[in-house]
Structures are given as structure tokens and as C-alpha cells.
PDB file of N, CA and C in Angstrom:
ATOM      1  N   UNK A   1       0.851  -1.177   0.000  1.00  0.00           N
ATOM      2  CA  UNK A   1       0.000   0.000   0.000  1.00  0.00           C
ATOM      3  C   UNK A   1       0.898   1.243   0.000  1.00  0.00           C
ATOM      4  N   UNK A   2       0.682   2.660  -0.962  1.00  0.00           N
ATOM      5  CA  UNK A   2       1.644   3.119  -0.842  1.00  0.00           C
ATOM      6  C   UNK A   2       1.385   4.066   0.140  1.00  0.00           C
ATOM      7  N   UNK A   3       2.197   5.123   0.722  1.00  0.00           N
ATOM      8  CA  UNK A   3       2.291   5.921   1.739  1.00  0.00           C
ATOM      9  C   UNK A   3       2.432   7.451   1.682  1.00  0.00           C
ATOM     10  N   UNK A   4       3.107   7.418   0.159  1.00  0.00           N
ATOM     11  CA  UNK A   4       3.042   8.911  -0.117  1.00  0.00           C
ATOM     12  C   UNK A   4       1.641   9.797  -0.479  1.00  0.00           C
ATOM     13  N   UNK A   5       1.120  11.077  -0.491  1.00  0.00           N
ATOM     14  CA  UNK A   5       0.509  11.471  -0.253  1.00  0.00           C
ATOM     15  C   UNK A   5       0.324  11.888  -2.073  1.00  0.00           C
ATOM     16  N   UNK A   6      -1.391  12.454  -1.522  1.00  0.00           N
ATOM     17  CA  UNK A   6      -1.682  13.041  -3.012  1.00  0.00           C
ATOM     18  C   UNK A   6      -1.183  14.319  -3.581  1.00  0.00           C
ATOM     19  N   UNK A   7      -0.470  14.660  -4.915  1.00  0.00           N
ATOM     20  CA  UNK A   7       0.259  15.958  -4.689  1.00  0.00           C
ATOM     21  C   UNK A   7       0.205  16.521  -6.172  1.00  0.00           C
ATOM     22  N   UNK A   8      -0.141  17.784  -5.937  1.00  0.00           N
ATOM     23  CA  UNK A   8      -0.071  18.737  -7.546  1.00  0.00           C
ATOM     24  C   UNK A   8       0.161  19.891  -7.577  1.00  0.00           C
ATOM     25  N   UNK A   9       0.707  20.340  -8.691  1.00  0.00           N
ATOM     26  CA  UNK A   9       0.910  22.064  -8.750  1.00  0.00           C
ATOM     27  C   UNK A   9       0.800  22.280  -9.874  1.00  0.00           C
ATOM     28  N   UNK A  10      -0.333  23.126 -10.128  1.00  0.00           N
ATOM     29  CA  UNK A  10      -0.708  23.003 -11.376  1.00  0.00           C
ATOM     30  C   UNK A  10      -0.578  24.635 -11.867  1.00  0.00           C
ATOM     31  N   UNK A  11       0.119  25.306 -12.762  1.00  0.00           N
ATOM     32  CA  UNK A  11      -0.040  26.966 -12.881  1.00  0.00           C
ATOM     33  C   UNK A  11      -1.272  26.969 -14.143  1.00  0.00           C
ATOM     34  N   UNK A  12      -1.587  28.642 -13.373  1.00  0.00           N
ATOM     35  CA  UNK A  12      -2.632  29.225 -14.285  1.00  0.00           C
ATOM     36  C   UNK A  12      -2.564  30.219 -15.077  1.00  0.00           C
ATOM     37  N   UNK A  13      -2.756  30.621 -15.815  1.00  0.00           N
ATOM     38  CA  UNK A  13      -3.211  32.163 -16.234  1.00  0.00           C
ATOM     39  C   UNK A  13      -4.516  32.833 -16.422  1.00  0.00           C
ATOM     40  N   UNK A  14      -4.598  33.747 -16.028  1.00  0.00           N
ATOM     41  CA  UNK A  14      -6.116  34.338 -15.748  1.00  0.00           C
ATOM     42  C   UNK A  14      -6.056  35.899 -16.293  1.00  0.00           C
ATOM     43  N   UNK A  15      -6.584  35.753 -17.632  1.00  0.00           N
ATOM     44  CA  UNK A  15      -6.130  37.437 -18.045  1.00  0.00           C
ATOM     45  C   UNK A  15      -7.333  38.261 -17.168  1.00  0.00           C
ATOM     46  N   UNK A  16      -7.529  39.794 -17.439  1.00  0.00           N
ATOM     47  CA  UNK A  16      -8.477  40.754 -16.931  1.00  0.00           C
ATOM     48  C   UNK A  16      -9.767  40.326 -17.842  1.00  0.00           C
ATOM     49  N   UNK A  17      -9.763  39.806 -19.182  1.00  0.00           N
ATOM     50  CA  UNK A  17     -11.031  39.702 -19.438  1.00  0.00           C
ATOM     51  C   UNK A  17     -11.822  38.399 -19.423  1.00  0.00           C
ATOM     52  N   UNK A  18     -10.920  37.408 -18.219  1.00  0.00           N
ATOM     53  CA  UNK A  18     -11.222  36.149 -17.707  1.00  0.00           C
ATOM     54  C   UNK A  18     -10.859  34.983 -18.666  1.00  0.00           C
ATOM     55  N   UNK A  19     -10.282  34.947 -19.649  1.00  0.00           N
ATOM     56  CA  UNK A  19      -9.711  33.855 -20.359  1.00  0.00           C
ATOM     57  C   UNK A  19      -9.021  33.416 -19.771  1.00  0.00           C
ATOM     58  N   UNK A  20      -8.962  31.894 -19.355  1.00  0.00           N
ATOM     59  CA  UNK A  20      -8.239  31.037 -18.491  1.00  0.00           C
ATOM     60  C   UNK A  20      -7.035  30.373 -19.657  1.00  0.00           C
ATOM     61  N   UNK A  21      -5.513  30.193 -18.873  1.00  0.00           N
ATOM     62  CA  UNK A  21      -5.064  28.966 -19.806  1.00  0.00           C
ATOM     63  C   UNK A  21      -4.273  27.845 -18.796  1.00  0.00           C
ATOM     64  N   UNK A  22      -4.249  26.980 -18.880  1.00  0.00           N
ATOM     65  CA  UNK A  22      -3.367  25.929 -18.296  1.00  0.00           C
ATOM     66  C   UNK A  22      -2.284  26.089 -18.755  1.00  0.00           C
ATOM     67  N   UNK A  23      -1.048  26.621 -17.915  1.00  0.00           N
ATOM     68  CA  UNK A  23       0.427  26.903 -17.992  1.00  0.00           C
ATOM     69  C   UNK A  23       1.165  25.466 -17.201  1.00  0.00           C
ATOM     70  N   UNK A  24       0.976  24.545 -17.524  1.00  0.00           N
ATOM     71  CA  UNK A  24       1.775  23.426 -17.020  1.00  0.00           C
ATOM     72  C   UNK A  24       1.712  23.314 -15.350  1.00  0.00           C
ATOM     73  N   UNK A  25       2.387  21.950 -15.341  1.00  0.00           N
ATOM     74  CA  UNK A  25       2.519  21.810 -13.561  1.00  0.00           C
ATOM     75  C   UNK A  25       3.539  20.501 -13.415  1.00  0.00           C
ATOM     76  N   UNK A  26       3.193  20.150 -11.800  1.00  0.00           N
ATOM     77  CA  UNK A  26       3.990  18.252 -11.414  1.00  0.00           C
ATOM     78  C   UNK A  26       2.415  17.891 -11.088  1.00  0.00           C
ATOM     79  N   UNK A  27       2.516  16.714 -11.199  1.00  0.00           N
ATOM     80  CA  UNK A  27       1.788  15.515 -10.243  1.00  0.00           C
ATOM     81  C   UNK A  27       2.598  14.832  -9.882  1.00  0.00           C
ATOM     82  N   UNK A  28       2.213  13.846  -8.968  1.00  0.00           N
ATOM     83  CA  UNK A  28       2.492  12.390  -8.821  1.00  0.00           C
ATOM     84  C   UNK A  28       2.040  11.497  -9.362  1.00  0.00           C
ATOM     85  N   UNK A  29       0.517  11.420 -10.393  1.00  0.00           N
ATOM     86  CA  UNK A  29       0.307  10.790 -11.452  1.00  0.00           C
ATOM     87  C   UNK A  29      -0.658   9.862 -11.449  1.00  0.00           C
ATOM     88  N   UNK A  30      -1.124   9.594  -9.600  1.00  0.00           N
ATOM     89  CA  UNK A  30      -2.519   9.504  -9.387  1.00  0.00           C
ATOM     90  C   UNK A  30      -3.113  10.197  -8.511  1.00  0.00           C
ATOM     91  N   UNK A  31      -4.013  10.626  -8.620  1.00  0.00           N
ATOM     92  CA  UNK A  31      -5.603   9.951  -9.083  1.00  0.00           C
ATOM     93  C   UNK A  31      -5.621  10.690 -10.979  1.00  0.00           C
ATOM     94  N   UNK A  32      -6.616  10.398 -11.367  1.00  0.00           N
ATOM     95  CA  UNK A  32      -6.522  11.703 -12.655  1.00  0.00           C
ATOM     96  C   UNK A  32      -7.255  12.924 -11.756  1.00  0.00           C
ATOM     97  N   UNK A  33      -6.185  14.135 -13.039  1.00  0.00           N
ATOM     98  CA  UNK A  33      -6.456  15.461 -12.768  1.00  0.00           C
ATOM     99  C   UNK A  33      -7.316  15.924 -13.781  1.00  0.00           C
ATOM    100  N   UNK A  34      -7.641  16.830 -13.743  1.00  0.00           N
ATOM    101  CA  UNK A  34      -7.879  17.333 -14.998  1.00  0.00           C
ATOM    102  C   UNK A  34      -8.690  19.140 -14.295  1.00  0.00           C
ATOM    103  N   UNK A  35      -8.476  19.811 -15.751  1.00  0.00           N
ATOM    104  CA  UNK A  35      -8.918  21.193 -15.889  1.00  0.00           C
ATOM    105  C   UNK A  35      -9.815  21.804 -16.244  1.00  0.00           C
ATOM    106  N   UNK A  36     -10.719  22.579 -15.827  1.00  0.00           N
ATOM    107  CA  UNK A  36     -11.933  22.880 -16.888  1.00  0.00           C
ATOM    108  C   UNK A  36     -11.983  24.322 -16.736  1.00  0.00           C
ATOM    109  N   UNK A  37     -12.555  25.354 -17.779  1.00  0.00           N
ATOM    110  CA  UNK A  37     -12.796  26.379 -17.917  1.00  0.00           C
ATOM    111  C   UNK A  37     -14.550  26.543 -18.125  1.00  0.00           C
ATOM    112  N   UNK A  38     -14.955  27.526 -17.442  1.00  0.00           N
ATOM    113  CA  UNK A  38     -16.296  27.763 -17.589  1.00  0.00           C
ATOM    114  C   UNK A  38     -16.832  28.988 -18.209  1.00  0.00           C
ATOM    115  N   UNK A  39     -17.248  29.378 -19.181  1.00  0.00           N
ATOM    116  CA  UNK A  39     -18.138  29.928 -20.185  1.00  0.00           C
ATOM    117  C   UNK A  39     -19.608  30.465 -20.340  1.00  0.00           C
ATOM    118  N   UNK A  40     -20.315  31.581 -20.321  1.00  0.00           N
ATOM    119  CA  UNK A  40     -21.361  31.519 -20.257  1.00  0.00           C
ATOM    120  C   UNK A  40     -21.824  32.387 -21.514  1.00  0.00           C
ATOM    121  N   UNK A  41     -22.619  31.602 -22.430  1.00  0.00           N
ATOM    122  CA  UNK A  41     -21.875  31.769 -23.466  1.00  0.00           C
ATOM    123  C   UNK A  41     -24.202  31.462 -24.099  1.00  0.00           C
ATOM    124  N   UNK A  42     -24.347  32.593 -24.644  1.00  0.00           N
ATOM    125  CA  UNK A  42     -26.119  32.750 -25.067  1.00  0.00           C
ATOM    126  C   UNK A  42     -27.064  31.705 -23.962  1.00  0.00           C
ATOM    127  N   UNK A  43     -26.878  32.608 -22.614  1.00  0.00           N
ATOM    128  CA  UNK A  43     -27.329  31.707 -21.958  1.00  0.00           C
ATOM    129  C   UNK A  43     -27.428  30.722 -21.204  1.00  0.00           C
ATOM    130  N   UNK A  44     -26.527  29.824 -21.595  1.00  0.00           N
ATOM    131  CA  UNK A  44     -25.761  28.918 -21.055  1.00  0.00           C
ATOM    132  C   UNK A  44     -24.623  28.717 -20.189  1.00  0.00           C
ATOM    133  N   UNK A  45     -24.142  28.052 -19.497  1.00  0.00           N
ATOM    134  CA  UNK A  45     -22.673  27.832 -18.966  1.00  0.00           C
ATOM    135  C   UNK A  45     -22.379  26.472 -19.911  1.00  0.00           C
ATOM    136  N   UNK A  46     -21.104  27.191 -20.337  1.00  0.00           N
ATOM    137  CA  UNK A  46     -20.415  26.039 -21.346  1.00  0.00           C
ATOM    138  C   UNK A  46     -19.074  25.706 -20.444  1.00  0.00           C
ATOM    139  N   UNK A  47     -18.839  24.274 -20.495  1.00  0.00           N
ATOM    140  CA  UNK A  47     -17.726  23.921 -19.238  1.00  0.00           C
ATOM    141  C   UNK A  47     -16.913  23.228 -20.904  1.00  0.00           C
ATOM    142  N   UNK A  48     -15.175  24.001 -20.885  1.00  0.00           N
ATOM    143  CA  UNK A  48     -14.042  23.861 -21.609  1.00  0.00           C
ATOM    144  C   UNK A  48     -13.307  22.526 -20.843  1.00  0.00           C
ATOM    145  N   UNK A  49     -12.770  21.219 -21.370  1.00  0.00           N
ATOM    146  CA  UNK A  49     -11.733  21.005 -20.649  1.00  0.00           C
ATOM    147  C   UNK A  49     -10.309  21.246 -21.195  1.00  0.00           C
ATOM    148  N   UNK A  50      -9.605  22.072 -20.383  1.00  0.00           N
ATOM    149  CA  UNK A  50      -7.962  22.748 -20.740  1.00  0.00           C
ATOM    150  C   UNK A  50      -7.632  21.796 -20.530  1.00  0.00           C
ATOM    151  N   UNK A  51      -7.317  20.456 -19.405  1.00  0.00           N
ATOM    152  CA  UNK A  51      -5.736  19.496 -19.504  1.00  0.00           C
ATOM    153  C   UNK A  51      -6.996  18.237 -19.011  1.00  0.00           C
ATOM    154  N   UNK A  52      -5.924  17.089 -19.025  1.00  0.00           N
ATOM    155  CA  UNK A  52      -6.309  16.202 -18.104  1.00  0.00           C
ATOM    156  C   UNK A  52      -5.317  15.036 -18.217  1.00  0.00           C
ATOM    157  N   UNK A  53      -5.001  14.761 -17.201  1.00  0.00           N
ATOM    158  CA  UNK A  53      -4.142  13.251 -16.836  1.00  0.00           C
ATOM    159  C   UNK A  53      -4.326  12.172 -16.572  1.00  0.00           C
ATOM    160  N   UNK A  54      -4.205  11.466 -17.252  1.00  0.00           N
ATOM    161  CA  UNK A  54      -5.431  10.116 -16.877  1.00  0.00           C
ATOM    162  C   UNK A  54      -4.652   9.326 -15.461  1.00  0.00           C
ATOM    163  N   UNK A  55      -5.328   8.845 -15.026  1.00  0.00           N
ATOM    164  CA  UNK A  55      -5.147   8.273 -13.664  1.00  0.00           C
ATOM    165  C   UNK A  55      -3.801   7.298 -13.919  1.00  0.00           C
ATOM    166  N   UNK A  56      -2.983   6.989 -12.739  1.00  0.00           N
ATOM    167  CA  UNK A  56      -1.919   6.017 -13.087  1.00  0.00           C
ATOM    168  C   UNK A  56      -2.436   4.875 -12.228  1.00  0.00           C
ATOM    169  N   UNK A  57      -1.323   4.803 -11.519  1.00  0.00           N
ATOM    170  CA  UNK A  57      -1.531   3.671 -10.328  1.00  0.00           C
ATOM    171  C   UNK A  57      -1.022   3.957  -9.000  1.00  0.00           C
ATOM    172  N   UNK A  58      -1.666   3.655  -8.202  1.00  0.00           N
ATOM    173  CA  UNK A  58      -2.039   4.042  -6.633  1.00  0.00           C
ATOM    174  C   UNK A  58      -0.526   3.816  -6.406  1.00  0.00           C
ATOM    175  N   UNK A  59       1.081   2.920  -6.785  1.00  0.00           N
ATOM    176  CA  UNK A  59       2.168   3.410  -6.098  1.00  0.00           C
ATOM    177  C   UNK A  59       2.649   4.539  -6.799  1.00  0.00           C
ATOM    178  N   UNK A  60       2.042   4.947  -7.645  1.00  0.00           N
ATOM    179  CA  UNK A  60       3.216   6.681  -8.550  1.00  0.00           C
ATOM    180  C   UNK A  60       3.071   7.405  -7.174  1.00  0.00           C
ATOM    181  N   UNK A  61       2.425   7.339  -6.029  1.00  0.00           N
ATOM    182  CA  UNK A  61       2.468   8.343  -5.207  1.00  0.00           C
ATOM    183  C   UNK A  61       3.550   8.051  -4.314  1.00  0.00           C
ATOM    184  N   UNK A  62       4.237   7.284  -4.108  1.00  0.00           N
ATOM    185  CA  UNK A  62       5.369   7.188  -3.628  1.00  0.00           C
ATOM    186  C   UNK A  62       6.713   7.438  -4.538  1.00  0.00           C
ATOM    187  N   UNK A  63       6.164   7.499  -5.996  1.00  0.00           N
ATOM    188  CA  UNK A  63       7.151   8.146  -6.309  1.00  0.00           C
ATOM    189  C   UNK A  63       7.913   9.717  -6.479  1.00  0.00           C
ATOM    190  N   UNK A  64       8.593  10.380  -7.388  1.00  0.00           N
ATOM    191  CA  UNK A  64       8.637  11.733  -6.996  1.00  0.00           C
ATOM    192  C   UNK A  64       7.726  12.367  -8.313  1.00  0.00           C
ATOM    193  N   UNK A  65       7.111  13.748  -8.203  1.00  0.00           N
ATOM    194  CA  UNK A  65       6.410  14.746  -9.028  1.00  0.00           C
ATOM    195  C   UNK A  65       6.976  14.761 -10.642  1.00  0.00           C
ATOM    196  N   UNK A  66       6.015  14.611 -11.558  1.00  0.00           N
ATOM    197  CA  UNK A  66       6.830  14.633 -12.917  1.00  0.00           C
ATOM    198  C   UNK A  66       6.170  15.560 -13.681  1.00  0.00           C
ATOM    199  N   UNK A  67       6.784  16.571 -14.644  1.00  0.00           N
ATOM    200  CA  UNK A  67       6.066  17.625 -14.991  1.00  0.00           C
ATOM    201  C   UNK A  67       4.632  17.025 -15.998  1.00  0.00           C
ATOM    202  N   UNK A  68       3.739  17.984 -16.314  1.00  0.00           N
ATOM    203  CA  UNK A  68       2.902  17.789 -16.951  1.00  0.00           C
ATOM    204  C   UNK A  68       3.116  18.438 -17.878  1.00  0.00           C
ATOM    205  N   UNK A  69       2.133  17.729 -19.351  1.00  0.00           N
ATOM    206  CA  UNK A  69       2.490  18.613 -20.102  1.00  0.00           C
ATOM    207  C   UNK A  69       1.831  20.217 -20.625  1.00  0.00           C
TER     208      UNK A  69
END
């Protein structure tokens, strides 16, 4: 069972007229991550997904942080 903990750093950018972008990060590589941007857009809220990492396996958390892309 592994022992290390769940861990991420994920950067953002957030201009003044709210356009979001996913500027990279680390994980450890589980659980999956992932990013979404939200939109409201004739009415609606439209949900963007910017990144996502698909899940690894429950020991990557004992291993060390690897960048994303």
C-alpha cells in the first residue's frame, strides 16, 4: 500500500477579461487530474476542458512529481 501522499501544482493564467489557460505543472500521477474552464456563453454555462491526466496507479504516489504537459 503506498504511503506517499496526493500531490499537484498546477499553474494558471487568468487574463483581466477572464480567459483562463493551463500553464503546465507536477503531479504524482494519481488519481486523474484534470482542468476545466467555464463559459457563459447565449445563456448557457459552457464547461471547456484545458488538460487532463489520466489516472496512473495508486504506487506513482510514492514516487517523486513529474512535470505535466
Amino acid at each position: 500500500m503506498p504511503t506517499g501522499p496526493i500531490q499537484f501544482d498546477l499553474n494558471f493564467k487568468v487574463t483581466g477579461t477572464g480567459q483562463v489557460a493551463y500553464n503546465g505543472g507536477e503531479t504524482k500521477g494519481y488519481p486523474t487530474y484534470a482542468v476545466y474552464a467555464y463559459e457563459y456563453v447565449d445563456g448557457k454555462t459552457v464547461r471547456k476542458e484545458l488538460w487532463r491526466r489520466p489516472e496512473g496507479t495508486p504506487d506513482e504516489l510514492d514516487k517523486p512529481m513529474k512535470p505535466t504537459p
